[in-house]
C-alpha atoms as a PDB file:
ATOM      1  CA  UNK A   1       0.000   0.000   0.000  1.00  0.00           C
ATOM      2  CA  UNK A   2       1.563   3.407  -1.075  1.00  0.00           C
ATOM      3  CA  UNK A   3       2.692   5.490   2.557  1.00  0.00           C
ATOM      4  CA  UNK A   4       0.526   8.300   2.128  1.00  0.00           C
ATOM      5  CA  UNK A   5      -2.450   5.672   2.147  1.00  0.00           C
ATOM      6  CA  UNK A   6      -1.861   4.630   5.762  1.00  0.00           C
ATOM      7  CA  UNK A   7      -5.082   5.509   7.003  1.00  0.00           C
ATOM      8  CA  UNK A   8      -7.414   5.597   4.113  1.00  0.00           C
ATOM      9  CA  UNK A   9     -11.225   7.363   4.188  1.00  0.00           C
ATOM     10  CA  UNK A  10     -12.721   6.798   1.066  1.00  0.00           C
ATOM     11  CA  UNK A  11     -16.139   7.867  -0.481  1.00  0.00           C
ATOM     12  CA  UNK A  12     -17.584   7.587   2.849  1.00  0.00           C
ATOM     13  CA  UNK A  13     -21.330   8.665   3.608  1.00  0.00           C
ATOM     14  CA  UNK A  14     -22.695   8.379   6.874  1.00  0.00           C
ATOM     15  CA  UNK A  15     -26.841   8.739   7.205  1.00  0.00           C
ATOM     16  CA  UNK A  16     -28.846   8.094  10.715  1.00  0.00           C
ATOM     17  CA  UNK A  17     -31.851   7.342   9.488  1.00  0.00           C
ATOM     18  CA  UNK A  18     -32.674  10.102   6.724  1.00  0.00           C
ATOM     19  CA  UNK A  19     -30.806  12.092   7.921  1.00  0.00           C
ATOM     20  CA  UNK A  20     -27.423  12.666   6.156  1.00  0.00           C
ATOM     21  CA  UNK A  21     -23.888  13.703   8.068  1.00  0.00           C
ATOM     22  CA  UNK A  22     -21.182  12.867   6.132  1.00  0.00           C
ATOM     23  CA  UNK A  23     -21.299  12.350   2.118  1.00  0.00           C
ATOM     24  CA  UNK A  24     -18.382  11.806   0.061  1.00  0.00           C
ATOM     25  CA  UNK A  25     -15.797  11.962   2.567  1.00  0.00           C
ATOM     26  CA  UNK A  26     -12.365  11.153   1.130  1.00  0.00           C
ATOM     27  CA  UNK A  27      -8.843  11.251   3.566  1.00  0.00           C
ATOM     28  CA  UNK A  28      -5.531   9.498   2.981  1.00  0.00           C
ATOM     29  CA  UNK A  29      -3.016   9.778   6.043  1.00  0.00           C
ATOM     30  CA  UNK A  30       0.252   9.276   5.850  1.00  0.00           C
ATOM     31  CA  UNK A  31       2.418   7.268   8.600  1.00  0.00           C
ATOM     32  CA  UNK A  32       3.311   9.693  11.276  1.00  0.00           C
ATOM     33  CA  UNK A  33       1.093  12.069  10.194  1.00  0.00           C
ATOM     34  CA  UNK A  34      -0.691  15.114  12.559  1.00  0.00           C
ATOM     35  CA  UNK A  35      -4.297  15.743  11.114  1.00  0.00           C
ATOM     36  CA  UNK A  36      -6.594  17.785  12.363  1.00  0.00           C
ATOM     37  CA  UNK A  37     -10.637  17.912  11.926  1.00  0.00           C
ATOM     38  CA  UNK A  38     -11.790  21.515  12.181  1.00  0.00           C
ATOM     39  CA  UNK A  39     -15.122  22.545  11.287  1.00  0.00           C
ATOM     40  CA  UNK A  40     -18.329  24.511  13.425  1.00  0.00           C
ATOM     41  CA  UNK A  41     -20.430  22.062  15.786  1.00  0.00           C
ATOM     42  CA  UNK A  42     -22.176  19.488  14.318  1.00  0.00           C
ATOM     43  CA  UNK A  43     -20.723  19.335  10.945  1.00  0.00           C
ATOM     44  CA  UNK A  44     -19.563  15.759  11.577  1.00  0.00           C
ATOM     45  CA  UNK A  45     -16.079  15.610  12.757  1.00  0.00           C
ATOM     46  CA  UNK A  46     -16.757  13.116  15.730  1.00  0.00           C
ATOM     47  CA  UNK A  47     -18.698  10.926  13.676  1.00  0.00           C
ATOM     48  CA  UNK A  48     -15.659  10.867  11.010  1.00  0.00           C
ATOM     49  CA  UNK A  49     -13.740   9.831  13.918  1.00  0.00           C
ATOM     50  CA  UNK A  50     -15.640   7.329  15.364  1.00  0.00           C
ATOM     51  CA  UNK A  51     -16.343   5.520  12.001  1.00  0.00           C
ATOM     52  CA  UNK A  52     -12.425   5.278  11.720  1.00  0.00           C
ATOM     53  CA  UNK A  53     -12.463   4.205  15.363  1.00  0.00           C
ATOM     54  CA  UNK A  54     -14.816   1.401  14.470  1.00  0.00           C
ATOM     55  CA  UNK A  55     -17.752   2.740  16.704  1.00  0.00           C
ATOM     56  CA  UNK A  56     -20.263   3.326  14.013  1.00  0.00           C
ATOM     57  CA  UNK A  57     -20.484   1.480  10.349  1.00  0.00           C
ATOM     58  CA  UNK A  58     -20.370   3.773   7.314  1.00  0.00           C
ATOM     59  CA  UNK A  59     -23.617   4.015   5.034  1.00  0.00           C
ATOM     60  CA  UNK A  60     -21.038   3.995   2.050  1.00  0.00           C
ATOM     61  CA  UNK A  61     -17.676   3.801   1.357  1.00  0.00           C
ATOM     62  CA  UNK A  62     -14.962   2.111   3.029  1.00  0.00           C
ATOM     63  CA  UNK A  63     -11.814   2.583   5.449  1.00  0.00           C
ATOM     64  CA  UNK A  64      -8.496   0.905   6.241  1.00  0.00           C
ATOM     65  CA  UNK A  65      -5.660   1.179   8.152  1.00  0.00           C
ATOM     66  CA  UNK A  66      -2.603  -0.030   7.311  1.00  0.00           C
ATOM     67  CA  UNK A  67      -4.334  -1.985   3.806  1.00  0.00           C
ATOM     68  CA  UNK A  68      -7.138  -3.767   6.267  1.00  0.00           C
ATOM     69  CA  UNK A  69     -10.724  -2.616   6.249  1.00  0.00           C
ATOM     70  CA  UNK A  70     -11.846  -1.291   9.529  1.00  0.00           C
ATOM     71  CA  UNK A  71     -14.912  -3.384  10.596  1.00  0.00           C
ATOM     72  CA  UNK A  72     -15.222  -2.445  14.298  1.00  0.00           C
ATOM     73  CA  UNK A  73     -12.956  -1.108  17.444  1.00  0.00           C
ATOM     74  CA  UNK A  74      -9.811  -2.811  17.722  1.00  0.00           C
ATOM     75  CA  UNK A  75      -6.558  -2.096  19.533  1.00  0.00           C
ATOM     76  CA  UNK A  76      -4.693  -0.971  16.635  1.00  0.00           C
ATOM     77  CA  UNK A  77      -6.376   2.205  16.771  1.00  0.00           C
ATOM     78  CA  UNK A  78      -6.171   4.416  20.428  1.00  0.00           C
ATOM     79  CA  UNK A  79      -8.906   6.526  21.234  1.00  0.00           C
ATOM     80  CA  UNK A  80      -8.774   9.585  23.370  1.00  0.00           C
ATOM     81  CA  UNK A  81     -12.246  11.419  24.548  1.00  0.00           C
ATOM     82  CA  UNK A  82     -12.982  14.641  25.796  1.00  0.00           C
ATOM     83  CA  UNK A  83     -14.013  13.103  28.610  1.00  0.00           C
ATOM     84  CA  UNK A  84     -11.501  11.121  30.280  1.00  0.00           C
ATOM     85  CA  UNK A  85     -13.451   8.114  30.618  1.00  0.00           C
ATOM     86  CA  UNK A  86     -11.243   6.897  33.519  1.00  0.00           C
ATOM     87  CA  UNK A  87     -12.144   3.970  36.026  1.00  0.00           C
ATOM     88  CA  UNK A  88     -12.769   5.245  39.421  1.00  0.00           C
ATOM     89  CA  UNK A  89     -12.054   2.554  41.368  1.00  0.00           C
ATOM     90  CA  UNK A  90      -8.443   1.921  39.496  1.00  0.00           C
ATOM     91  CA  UNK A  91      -5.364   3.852  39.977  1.00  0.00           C
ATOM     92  CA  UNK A  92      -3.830   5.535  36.781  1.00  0.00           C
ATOM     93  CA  UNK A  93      -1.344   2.706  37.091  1.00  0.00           C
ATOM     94  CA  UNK A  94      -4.509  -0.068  37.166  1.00  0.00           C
ATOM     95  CA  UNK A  95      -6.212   2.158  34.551  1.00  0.00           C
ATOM     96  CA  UNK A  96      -3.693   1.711  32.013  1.00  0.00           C
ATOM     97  CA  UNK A  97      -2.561  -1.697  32.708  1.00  0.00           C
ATOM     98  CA  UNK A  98      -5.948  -2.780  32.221  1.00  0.00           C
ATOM     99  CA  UNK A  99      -5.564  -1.881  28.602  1.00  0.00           C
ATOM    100  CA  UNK A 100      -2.371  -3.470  28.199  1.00  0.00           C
ATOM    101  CA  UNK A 101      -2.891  -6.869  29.753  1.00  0.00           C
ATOM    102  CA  UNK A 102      -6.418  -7.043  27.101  1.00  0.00           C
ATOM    103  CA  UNK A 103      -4.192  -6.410  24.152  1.00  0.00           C
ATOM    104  CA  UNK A 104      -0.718  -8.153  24.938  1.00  0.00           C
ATOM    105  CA  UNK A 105      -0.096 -11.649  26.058  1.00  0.00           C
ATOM    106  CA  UNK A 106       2.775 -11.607  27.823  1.00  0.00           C
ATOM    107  CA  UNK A 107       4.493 -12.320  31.257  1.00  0.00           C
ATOM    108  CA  UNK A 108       3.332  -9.909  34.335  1.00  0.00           C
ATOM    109  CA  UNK A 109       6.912  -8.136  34.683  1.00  0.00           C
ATOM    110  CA  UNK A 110       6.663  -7.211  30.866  1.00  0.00           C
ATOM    111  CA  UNK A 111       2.595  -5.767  31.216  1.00  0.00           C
ATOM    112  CA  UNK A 112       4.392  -3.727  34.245  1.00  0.00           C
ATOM    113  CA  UNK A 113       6.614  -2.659  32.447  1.00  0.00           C
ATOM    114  CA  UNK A 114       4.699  -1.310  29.608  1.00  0.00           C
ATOM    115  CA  UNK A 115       2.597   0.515  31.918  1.00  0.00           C
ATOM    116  CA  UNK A 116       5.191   2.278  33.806  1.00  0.00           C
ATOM    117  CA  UNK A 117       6.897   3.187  30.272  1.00  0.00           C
ATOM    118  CA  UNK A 118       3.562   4.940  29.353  1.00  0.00           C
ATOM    119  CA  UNK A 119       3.029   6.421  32.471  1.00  0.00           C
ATOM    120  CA  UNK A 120       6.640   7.656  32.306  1.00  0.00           C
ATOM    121  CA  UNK A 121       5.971   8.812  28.829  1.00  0.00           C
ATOM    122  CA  UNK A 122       2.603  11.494  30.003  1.00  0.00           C
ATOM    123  CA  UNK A 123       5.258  12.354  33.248  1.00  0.00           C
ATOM    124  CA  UNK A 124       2.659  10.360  35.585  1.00  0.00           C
ATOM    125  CA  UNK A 125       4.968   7.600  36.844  1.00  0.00           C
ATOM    126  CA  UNK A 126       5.030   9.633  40.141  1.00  0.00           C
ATOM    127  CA  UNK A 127       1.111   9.556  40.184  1.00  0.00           C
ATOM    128  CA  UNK A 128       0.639   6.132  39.273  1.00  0.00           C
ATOM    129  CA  UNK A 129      -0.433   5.187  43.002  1.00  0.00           C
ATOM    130  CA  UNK A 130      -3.258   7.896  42.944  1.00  0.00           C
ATOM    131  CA  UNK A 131      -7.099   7.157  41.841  1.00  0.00           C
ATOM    132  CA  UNK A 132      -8.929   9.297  39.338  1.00  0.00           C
ATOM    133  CA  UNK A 133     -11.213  11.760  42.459  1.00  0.00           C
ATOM    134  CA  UNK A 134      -7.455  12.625  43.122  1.00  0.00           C
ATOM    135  CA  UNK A 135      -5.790  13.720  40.205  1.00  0.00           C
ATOM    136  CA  UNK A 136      -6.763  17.239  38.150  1.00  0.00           C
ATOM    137  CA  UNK A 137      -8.724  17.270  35.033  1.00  0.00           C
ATOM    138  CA  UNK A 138      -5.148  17.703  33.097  1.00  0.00           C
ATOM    139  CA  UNK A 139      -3.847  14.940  35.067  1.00  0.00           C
ATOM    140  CA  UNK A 140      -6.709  12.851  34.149  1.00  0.00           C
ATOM    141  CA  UNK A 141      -6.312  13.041  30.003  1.00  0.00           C
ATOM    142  CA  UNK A 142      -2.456  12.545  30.523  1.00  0.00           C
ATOM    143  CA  UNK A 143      -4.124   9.205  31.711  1.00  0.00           C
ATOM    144  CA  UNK A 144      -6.109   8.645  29.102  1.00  0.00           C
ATOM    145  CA  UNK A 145      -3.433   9.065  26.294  1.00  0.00           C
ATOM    146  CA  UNK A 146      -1.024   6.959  28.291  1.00  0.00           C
ATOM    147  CA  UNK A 147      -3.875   4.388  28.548  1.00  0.00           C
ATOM    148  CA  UNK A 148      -3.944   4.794  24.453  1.00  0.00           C
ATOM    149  CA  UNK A 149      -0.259   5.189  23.868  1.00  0.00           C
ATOM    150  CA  UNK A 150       0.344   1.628  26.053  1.00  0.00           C
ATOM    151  CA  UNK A 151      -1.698  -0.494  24.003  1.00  0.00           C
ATOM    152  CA  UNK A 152       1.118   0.798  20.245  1.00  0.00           C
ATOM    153  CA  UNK A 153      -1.787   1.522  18.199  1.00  0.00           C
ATOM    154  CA  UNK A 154      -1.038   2.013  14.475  1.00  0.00           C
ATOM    155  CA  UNK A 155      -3.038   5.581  14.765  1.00  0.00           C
ATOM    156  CA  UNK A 156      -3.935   7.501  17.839  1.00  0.00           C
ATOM    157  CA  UNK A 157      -7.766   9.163  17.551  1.00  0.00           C
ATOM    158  CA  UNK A 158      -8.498  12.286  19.594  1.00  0.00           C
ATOM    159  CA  UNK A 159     -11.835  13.386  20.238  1.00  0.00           C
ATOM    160  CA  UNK A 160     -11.517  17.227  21.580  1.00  0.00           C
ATOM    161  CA  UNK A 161      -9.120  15.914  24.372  1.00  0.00           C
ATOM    162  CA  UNK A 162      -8.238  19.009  25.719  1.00  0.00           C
ATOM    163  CA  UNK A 163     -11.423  20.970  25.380  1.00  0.00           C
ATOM    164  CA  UNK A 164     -13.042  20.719  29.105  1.00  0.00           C
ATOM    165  CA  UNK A 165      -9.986  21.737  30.832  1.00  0.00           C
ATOM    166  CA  UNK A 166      -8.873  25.717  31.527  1.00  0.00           C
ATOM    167  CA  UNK A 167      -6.531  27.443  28.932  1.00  0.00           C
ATOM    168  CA  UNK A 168      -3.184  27.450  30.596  1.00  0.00           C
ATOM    169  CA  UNK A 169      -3.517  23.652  31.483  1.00  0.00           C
ATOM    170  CA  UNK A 170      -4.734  22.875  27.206  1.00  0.00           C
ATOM    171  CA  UNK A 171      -1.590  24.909  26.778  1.00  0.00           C
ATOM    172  CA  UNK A 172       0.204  23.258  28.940  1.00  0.00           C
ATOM    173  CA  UNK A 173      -0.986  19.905  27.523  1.00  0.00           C
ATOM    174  CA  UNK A 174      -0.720  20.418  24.102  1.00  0.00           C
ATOM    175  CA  UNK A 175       2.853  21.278  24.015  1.00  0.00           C
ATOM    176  CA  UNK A 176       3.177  17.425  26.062  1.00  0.00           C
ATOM    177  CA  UNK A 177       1.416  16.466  23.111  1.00  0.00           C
ATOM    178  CA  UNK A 178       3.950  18.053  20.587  1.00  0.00           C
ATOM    179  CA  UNK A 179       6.839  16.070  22.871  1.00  0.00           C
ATOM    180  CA  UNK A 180       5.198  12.412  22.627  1.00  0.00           C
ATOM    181  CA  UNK A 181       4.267  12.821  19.668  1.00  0.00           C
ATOM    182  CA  UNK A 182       8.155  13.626  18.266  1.00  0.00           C
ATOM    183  CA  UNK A 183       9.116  11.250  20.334  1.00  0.00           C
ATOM    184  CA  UNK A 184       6.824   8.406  19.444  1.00  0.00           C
ATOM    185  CA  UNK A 185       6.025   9.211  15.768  1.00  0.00           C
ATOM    186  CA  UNK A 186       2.721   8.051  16.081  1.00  0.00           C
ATOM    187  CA  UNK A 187       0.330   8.945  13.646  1.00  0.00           C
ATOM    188  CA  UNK A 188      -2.675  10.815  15.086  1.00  0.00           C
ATOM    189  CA  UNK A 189      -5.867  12.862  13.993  1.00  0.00           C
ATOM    190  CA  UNK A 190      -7.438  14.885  16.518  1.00  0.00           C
ATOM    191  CA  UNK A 191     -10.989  16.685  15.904  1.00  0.00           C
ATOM    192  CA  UNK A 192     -10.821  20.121  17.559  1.00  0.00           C
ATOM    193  CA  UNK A 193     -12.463  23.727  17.689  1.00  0.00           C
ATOM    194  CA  UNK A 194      -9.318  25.072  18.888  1.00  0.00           C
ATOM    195  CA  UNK A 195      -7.811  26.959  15.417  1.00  0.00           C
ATOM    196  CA  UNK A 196      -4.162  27.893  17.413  1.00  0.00           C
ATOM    197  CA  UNK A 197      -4.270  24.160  18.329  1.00  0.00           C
ATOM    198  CA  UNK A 198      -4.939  22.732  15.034  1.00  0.00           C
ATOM    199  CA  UNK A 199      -2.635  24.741  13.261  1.00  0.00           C
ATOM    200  CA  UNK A 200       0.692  24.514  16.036  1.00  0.00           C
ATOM    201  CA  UNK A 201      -0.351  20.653  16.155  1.00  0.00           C
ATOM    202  CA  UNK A 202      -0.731  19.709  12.926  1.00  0.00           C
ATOM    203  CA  UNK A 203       0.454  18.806   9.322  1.00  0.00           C
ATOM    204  CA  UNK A 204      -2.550  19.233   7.698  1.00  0.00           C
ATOM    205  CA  UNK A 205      -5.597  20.565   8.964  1.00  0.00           C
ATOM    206  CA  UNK A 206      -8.762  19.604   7.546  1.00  0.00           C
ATOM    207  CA  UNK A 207     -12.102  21.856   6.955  1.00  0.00           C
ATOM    208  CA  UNK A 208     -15.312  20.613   7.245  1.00  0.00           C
ATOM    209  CA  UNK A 209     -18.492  22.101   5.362  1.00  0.00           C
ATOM    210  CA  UNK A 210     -20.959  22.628   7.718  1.00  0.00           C
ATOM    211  CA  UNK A 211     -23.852  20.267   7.531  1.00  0.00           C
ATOM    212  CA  UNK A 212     -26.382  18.732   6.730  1.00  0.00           C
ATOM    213  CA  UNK A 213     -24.653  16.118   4.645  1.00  0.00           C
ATOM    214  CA  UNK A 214     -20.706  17.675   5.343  1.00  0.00           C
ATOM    215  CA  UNK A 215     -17.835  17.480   3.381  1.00  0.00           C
ATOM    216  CA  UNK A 216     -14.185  18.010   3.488  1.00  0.00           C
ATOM    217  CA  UNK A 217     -14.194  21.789   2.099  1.00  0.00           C
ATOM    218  CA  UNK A 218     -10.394  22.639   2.220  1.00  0.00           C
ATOM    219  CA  UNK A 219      -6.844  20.686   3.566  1.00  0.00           C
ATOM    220  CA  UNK A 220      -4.530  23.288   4.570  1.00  0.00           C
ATOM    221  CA  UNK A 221      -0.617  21.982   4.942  1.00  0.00           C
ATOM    222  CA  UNK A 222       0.774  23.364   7.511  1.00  0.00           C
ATOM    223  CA  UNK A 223       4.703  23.639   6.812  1.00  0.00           C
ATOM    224  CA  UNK A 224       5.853  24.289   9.506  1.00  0.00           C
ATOM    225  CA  UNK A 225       9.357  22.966  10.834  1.00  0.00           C
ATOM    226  CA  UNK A 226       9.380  20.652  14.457  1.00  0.00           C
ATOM    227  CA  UNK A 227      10.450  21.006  16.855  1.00  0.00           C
ATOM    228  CA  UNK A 228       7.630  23.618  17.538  1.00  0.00           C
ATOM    229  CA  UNK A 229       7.701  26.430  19.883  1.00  0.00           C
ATOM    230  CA  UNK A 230       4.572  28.030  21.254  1.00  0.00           C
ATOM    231  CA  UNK A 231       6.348  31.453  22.338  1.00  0.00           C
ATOM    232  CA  UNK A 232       8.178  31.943  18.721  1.00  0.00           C
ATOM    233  CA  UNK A 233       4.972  30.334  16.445  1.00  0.00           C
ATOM    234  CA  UNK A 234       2.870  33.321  18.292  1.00  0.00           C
ATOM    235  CA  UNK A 235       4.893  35.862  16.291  1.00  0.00           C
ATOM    236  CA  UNK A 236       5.559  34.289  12.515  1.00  0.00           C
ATOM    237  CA  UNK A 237       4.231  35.314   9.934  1.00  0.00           C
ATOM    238  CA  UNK A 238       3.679  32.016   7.800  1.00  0.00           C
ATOM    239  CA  UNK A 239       2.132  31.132  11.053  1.00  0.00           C
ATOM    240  CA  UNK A 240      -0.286  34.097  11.237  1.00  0.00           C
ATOM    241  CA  UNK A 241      -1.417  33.260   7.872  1.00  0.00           C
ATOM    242  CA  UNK A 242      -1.889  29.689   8.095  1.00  0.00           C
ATOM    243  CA  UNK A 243      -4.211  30.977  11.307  1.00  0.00           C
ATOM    244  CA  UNK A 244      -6.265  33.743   9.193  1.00  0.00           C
ATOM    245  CA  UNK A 245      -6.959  31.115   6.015  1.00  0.00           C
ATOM    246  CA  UNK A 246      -8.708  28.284   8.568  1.00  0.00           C
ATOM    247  CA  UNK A 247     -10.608  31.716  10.561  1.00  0.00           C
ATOM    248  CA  UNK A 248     -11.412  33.080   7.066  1.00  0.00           C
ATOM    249  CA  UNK A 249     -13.153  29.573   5.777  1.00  0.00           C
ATOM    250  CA  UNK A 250     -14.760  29.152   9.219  1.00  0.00           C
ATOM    251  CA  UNK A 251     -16.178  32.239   9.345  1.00  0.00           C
ATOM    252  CA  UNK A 252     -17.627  32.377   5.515  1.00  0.00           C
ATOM    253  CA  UNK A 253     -19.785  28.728   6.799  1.00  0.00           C
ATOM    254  CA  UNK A 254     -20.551  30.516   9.516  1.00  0.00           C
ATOM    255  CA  UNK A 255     -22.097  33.214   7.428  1.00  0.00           C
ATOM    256  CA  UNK A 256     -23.371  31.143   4.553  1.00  0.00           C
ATOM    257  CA  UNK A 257     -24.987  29.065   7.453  1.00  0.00           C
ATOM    258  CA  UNK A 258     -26.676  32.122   8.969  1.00  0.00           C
ATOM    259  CA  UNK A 259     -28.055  33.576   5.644  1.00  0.00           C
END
């Protein structure tokens, strides 16, 4: 399968009864990729991602990851909610290695050790004694994607994962987000509302048309060199621009949607 067909959406429709969401929905990811899902409320992102996640069956077309078709959930794909979705009465250590004991079969030193390494990886190792009630909201989604990250999916899916928590702690997160993510290589594709987010995340952000019936309306590369920098990004100029093109094609929806 040619690399830039890793993860490959193609003529998907999605319909809930009448009622249409997606039509003609067609994505190729590359390995390693960053792609982000931008588009006003209800257009359709999440359900994009949770046909690729396996939760929901397409009413047309057909995805696959990594040349097989995607038929329902399965552990080579990591999903991340807004909502944490965390076990209460596990630790962040018994949250995660519940994940990776259901996807590898291997001796109980190596499943600890897997967990630890993911904890390690979202800095929680220190916090891997503590249950969910005791941990902050930020804590609690560096959980999550360590719960993900542990079980090596071939694509990581995020679902808004920073959008409950305060400003300075999605800040804070997303940059840990830019480190595991150089680190790892994984590919990922986040939906989002966030516009500074999807552009200092990503390699390509994608617009949706707003719906009924959406559609992918623009992909905007996003060329910018990584390491990234928060602080220097805030200033550039390419930057800026790439910024004011996904405001500019929100805000014409917005105003085609109003009219």
């Amino acid at each position: 399968m040619a690399p830039e067909r890793f993860l490959a959406v193609e003529g998907v429709d999605m319909a809930f009864g009448a009622a249409s969401i997606l039509t003609g929905i067609d994505l190729a990811v590359k390995k390693g990729e960053f792609v982000s899902l931008i588009g006003h409320s209800g257009c359709g992102k999440s359900t994009l991602l949770n046909l690729v996640a396996g939760l929901l069956r397409p009413t047309a077309g057909t995805i696959l990851l990594a040349g097989k078709h995607v038929e329902g959930p399965g552990p080579d794909r990591g999903v991340v909610f807004q909502n944490h979705s965390l076990l209460p009465w596990l630790t962040c250590f018994g949250n995660v290695h519940l994940a990776v004991e259901r996807v590898f079969k291997e001796p109980k030193a190596r499943l600890k050790a897997r967990t630890h390494a993911a904890l390690e990886l979202v800095g929680l190792r220190e916090a891997q004694d503590k249950f969910p009630q005791q941990i902050s909201g930020g804590m609690k989604q560096r959980v999550g994607i360590a719960r993900a990250l542990a079980m090596e999916p071939k694509v990581l899916l995020l679902d808004e994962p920073f959008g409950a928590l305060d400003a300075l702690t999605r800040a804070t997160l997303q940059d840990e987000l830019l480190r595991i993510v150089a680190r790892t290589g994984s590919t990922v594709v986040m939906v989002t509302h966030d516009v500074d987010e999807a552009v200092l995340l990503s390699d390509r952000v994608v617009m949706m048309t707003n719906g009924p019936a959406a559609r992918i309306g623009e992909v905007l590369e996003v060329a910018l060199p990584r390491p990234r920098e928060r602080l220097t990004l805030a200033s550039d100029p390419y930057y800026l621009r790439l910024r004011a093109r996904v405001l500019a094609f929100l805000y014409d929806k917005q105003m085609r949607r109003a009219a």
